[in-house]
N, C-alpha and C. Protein backbone atom coordinates (compact mmCIF):
# COMPACT_ATOMS: atom_id res chain seq x y z
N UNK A 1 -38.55 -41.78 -12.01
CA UNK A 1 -38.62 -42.39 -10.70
C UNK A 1 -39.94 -43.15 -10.57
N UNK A 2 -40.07 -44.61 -9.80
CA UNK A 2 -41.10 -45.11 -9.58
C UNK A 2 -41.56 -44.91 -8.46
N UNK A 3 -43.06 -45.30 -8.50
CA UNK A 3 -43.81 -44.83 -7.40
C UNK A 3 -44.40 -45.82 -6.39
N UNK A 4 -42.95 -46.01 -5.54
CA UNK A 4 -42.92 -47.04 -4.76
C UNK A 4 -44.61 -47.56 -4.04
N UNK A 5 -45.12 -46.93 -3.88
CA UNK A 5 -46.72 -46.47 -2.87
C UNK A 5 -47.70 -47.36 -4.09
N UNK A 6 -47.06 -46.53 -5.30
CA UNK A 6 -48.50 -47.79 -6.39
C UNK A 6 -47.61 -49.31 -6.70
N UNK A 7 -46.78 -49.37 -6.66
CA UNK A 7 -46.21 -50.44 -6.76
C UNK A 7 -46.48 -51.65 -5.60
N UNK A 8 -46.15 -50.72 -4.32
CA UNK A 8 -46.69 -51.77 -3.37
C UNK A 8 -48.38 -52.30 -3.50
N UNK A 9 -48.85 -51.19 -3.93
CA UNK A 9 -50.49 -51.38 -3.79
C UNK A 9 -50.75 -52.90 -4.35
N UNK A 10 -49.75 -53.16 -5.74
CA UNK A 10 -50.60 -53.72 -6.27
C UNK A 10 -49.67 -55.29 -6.02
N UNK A 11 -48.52 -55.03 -5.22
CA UNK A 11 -48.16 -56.45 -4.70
C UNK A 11 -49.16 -57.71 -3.41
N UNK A 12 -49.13 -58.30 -3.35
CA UNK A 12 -49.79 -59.52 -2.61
C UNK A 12 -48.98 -59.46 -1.66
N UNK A 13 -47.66 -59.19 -1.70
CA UNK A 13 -46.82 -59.36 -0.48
C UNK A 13 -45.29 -58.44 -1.12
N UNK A 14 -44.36 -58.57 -0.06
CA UNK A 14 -43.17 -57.95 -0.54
C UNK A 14 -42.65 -58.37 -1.65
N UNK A 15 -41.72 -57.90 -2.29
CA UNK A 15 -41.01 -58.45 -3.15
C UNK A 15 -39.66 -59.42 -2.56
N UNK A 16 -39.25 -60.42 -3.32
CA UNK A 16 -38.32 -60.96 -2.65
C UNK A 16 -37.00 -61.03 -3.66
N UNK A 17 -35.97 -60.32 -2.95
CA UNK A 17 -35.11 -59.82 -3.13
C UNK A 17 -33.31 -60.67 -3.12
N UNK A 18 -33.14 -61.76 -3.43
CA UNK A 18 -31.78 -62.46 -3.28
C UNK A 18 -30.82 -61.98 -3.70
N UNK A 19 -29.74 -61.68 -2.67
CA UNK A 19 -28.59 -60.86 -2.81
C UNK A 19 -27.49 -61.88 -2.84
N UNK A 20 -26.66 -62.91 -3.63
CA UNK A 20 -25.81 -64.06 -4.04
C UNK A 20 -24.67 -62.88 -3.73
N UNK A 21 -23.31 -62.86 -3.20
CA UNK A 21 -22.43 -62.23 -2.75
C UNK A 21 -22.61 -61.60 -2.34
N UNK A 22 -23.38 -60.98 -1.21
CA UNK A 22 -24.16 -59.23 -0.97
C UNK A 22 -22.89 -58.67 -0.12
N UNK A 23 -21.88 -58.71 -0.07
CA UNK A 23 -20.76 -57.79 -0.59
C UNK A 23 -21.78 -56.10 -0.13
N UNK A 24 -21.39 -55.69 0.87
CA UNK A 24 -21.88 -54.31 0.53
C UNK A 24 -23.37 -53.94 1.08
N UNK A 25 -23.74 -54.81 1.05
CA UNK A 25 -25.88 -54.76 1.24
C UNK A 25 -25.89 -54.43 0.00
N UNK A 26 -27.42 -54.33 0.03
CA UNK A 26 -28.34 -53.84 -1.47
C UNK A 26 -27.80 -52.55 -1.85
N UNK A 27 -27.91 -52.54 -3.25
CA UNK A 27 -27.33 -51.64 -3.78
C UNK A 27 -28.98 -50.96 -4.90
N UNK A 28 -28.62 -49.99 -5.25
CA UNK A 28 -29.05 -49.10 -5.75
C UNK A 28 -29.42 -49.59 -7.70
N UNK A 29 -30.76 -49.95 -7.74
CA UNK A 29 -32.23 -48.98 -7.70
C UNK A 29 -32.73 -49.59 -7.12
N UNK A 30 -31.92 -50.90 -6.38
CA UNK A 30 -33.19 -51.13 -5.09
C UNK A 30 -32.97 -51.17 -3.67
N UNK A 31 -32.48 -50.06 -3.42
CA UNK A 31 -32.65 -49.49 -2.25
C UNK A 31 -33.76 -48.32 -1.94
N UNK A 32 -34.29 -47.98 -3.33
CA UNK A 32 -35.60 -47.01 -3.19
C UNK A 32 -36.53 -47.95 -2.84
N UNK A 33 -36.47 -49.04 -3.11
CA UNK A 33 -37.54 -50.24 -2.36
C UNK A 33 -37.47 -50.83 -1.62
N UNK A 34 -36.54 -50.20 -0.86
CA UNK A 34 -36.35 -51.20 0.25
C UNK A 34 -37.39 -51.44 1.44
N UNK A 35 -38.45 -50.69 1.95
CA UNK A 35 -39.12 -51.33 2.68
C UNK A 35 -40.32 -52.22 1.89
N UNK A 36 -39.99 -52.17 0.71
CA UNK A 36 -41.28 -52.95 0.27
C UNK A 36 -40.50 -54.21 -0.64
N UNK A 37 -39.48 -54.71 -0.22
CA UNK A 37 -38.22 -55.83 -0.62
C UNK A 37 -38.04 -56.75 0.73
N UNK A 38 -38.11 -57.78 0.53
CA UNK A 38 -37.68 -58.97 1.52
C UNK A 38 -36.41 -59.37 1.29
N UNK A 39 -35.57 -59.43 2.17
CA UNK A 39 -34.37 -59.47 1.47
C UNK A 39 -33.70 -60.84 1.97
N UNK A 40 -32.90 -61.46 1.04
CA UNK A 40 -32.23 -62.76 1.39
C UNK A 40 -30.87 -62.33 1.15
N UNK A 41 -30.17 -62.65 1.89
CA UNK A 41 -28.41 -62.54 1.30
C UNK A 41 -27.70 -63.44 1.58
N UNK A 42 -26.80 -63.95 0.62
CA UNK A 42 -25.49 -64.86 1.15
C UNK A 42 -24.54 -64.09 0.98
N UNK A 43 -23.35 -64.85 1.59
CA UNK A 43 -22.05 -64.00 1.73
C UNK A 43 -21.13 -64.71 2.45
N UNK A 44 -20.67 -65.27 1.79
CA UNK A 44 -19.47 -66.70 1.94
C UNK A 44 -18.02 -66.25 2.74
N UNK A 45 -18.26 -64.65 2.69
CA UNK A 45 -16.68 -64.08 3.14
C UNK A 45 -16.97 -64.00 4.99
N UNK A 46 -16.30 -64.40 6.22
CA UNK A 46 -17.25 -64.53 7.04
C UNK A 46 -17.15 -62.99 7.91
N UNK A 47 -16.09 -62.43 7.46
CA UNK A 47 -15.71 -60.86 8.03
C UNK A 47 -17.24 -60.21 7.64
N UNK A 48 -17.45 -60.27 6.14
CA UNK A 48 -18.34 -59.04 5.56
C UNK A 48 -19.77 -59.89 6.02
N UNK A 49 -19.89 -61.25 6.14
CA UNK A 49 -21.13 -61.43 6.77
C UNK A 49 -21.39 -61.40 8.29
N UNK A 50 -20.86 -61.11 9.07
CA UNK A 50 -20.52 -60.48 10.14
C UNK A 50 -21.05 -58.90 10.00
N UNK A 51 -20.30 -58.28 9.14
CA UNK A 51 -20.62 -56.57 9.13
C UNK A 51 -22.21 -56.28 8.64
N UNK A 52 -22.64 -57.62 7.69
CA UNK A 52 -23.62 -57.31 7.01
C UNK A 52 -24.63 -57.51 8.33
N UNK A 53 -24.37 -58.28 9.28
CA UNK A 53 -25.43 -58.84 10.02
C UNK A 53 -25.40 -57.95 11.13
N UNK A 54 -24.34 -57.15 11.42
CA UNK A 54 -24.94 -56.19 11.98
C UNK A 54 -25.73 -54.77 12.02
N UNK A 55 -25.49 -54.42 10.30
CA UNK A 55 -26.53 -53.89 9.75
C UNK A 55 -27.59 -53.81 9.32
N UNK A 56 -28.03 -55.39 9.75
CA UNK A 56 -29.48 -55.88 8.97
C UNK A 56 -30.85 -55.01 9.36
N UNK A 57 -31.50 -55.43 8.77
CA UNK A 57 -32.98 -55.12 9.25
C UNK A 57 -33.45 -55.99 9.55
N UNK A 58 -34.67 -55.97 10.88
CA UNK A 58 -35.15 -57.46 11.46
C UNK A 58 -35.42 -58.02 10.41
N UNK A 59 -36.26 -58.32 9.92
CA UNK A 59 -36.78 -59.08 8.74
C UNK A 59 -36.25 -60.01 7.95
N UNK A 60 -34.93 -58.87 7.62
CA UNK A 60 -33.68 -59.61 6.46
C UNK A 60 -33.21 -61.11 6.94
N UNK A 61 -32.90 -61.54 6.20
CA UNK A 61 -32.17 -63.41 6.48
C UNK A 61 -30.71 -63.15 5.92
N UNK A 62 -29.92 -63.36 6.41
CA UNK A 62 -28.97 -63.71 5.93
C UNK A 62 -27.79 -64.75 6.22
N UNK A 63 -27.05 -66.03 5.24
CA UNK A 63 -26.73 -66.34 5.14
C UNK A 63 -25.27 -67.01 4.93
N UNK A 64 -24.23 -67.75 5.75
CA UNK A 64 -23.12 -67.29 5.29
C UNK A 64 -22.33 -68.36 4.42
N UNK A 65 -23.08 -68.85 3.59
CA UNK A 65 -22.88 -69.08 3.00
C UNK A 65 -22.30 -69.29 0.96
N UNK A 66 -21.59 -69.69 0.38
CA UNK A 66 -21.56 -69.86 -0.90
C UNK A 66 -22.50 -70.47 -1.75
N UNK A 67 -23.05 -69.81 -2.88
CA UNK A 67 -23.94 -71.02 -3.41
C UNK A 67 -23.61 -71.70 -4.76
N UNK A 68 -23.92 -73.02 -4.52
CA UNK A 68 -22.91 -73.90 -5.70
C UNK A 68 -24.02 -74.95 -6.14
N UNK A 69 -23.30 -75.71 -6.99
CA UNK A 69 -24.28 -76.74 -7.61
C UNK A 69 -24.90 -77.43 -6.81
N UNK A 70 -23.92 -77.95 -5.77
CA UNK A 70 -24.33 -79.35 -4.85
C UNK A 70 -23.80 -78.48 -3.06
N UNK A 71 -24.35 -79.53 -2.43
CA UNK A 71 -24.02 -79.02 -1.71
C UNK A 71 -22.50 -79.49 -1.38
N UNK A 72 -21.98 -78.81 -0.70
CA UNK A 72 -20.43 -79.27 -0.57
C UNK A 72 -19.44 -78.06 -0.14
N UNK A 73 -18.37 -78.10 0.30
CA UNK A 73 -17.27 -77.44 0.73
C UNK A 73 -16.57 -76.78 -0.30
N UNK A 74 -16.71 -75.21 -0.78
CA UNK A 74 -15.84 -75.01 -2.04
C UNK A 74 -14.50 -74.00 -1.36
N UNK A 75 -13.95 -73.70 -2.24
CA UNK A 75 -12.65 -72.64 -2.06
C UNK A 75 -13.51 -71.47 -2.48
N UNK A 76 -13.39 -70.45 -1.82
CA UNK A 76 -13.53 -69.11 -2.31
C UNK A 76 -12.19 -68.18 -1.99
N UNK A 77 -12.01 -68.20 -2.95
CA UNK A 77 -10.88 -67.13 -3.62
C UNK A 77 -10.95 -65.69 -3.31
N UNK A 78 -10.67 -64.82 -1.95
CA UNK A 78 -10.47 -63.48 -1.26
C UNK A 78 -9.33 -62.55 -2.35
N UNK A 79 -9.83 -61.96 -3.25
CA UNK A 79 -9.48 -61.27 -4.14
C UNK A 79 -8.76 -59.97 -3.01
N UNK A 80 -7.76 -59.20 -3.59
CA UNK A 80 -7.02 -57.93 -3.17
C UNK A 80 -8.94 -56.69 -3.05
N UNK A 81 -9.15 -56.54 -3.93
CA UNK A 81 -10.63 -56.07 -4.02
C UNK A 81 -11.59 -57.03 -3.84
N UNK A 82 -12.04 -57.01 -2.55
CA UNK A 82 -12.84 -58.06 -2.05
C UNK A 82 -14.18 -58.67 -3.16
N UNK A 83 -14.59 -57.24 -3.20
CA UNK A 83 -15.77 -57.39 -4.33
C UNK A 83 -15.52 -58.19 -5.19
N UNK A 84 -14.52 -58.76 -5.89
CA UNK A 84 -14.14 -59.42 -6.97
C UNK A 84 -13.87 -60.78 -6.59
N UNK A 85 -14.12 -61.14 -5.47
CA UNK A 85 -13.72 -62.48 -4.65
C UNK A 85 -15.03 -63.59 -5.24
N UNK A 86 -14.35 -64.83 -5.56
CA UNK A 86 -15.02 -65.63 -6.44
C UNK A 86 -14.53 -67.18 -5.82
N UNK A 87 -15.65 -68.55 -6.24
CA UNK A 87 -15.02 -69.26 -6.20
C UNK A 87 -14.40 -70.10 -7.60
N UNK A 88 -14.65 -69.00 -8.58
CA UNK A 88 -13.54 -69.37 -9.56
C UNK A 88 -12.22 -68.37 -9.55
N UNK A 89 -11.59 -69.36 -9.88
CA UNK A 89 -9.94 -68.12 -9.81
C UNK A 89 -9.86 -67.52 -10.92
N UNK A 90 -9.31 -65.95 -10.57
CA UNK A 90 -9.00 -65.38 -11.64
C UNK A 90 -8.23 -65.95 -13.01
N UNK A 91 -8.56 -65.54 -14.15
CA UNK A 91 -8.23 -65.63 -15.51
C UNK A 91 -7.34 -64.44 -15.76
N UNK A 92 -5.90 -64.74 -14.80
CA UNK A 92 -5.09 -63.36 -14.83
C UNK A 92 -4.29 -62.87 -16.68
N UNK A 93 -4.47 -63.79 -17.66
CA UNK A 93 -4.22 -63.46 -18.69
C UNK A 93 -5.35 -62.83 -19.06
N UNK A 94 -6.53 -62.53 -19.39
CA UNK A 94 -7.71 -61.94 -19.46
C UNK A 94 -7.57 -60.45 -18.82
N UNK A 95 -7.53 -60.76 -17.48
CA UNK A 95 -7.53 -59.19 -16.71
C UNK A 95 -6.13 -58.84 -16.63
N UNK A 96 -5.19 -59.17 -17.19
CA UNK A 96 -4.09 -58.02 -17.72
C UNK A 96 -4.94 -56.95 -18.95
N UNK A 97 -5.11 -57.25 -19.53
CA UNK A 97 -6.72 -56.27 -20.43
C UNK A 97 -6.69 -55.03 -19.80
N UNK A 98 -7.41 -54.83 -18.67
CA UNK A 98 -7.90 -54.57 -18.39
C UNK A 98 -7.11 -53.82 -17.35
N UNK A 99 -7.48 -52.45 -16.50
CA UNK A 99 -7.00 -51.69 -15.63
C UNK A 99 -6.99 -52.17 -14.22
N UNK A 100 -6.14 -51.79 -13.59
CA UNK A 100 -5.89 -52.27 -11.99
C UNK A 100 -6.35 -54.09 -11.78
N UNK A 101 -5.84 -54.40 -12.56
CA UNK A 101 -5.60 -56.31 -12.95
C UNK A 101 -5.11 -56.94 -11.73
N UNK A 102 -4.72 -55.94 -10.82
CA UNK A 102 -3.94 -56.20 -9.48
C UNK A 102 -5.11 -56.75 -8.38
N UNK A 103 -6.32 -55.63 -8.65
CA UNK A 103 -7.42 -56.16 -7.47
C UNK A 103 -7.94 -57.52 -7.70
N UNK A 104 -7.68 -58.43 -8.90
CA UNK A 104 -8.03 -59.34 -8.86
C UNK A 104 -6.86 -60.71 -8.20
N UNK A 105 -5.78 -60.38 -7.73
CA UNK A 105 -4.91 -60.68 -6.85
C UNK A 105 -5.67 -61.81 -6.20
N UNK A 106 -5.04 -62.80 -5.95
CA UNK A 106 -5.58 -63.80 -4.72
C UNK A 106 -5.09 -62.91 -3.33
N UNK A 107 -5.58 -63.14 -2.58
CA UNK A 107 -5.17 -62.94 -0.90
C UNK A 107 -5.14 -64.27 -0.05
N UNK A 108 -6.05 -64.85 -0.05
CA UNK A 108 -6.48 -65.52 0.43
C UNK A 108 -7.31 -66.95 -0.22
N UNK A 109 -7.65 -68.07 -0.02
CA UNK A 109 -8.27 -68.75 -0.13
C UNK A 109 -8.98 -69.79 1.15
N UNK A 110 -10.04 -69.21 1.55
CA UNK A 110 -11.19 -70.05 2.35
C UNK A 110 -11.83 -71.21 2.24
N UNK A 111 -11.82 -72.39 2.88
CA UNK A 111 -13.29 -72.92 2.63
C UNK A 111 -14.56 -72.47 3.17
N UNK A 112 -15.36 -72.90 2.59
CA UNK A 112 -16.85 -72.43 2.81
C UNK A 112 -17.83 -73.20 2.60
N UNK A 113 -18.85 -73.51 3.37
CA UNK A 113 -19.86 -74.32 3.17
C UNK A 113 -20.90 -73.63 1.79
């Protein structure tokens, strides 16, 4: 285990923390740092950035957006298991492979800034 207390000592400022799908909030081993983490999140799905934003911490920023090359309007692809939601589409010959191939299911398809 680290020792969050010497770690901060020897930062200049928080750490900064970008969460690209944050799906969930921060997840674990850095949630033992979390008061000494600045946190940024996007989250293109607008339900879970909604839920996320009402769990935030003042501080946190978050975003509801996708992030892509350019800027522009993409499809994001709402997978059966959200977590798996992408704006590339599944490679359903690939995840036959693989177990419960089902959560990668389309549901939905969004645009998103």
């Amino acid at each position: 285990m680290y020792n969050k207390n010497k770690i901060a000592s020897l930062l200049p400022r928080k750490l900064i923390y970008c969460d690209v799908g944050a799906r969930g909030g921060i997840e674990g081993p850095w949630k033992q740092f979390r008061d000494i983490i600045e946190l940024i999140s996007f989250e293109a799905d607008r339900e879970e950035y909604e839920s996320l934003s009402e769990k935030k911490m003042p501080d946190d920023k978050i975003y509801p957006y996708a992030l892509w090359r350019e800027p522009k309007d993409v499809s994001l692809n709402l997978t059966r298991a959200r977590g798996c939601s992408s704006i590339y589409e599944p490679n359903t010959e690939f995840l036959k492979l693989y177990p419960d191939a089902k959560r990668y299911n389309v549901d939905d398809v969004l645009k998103v800034k």
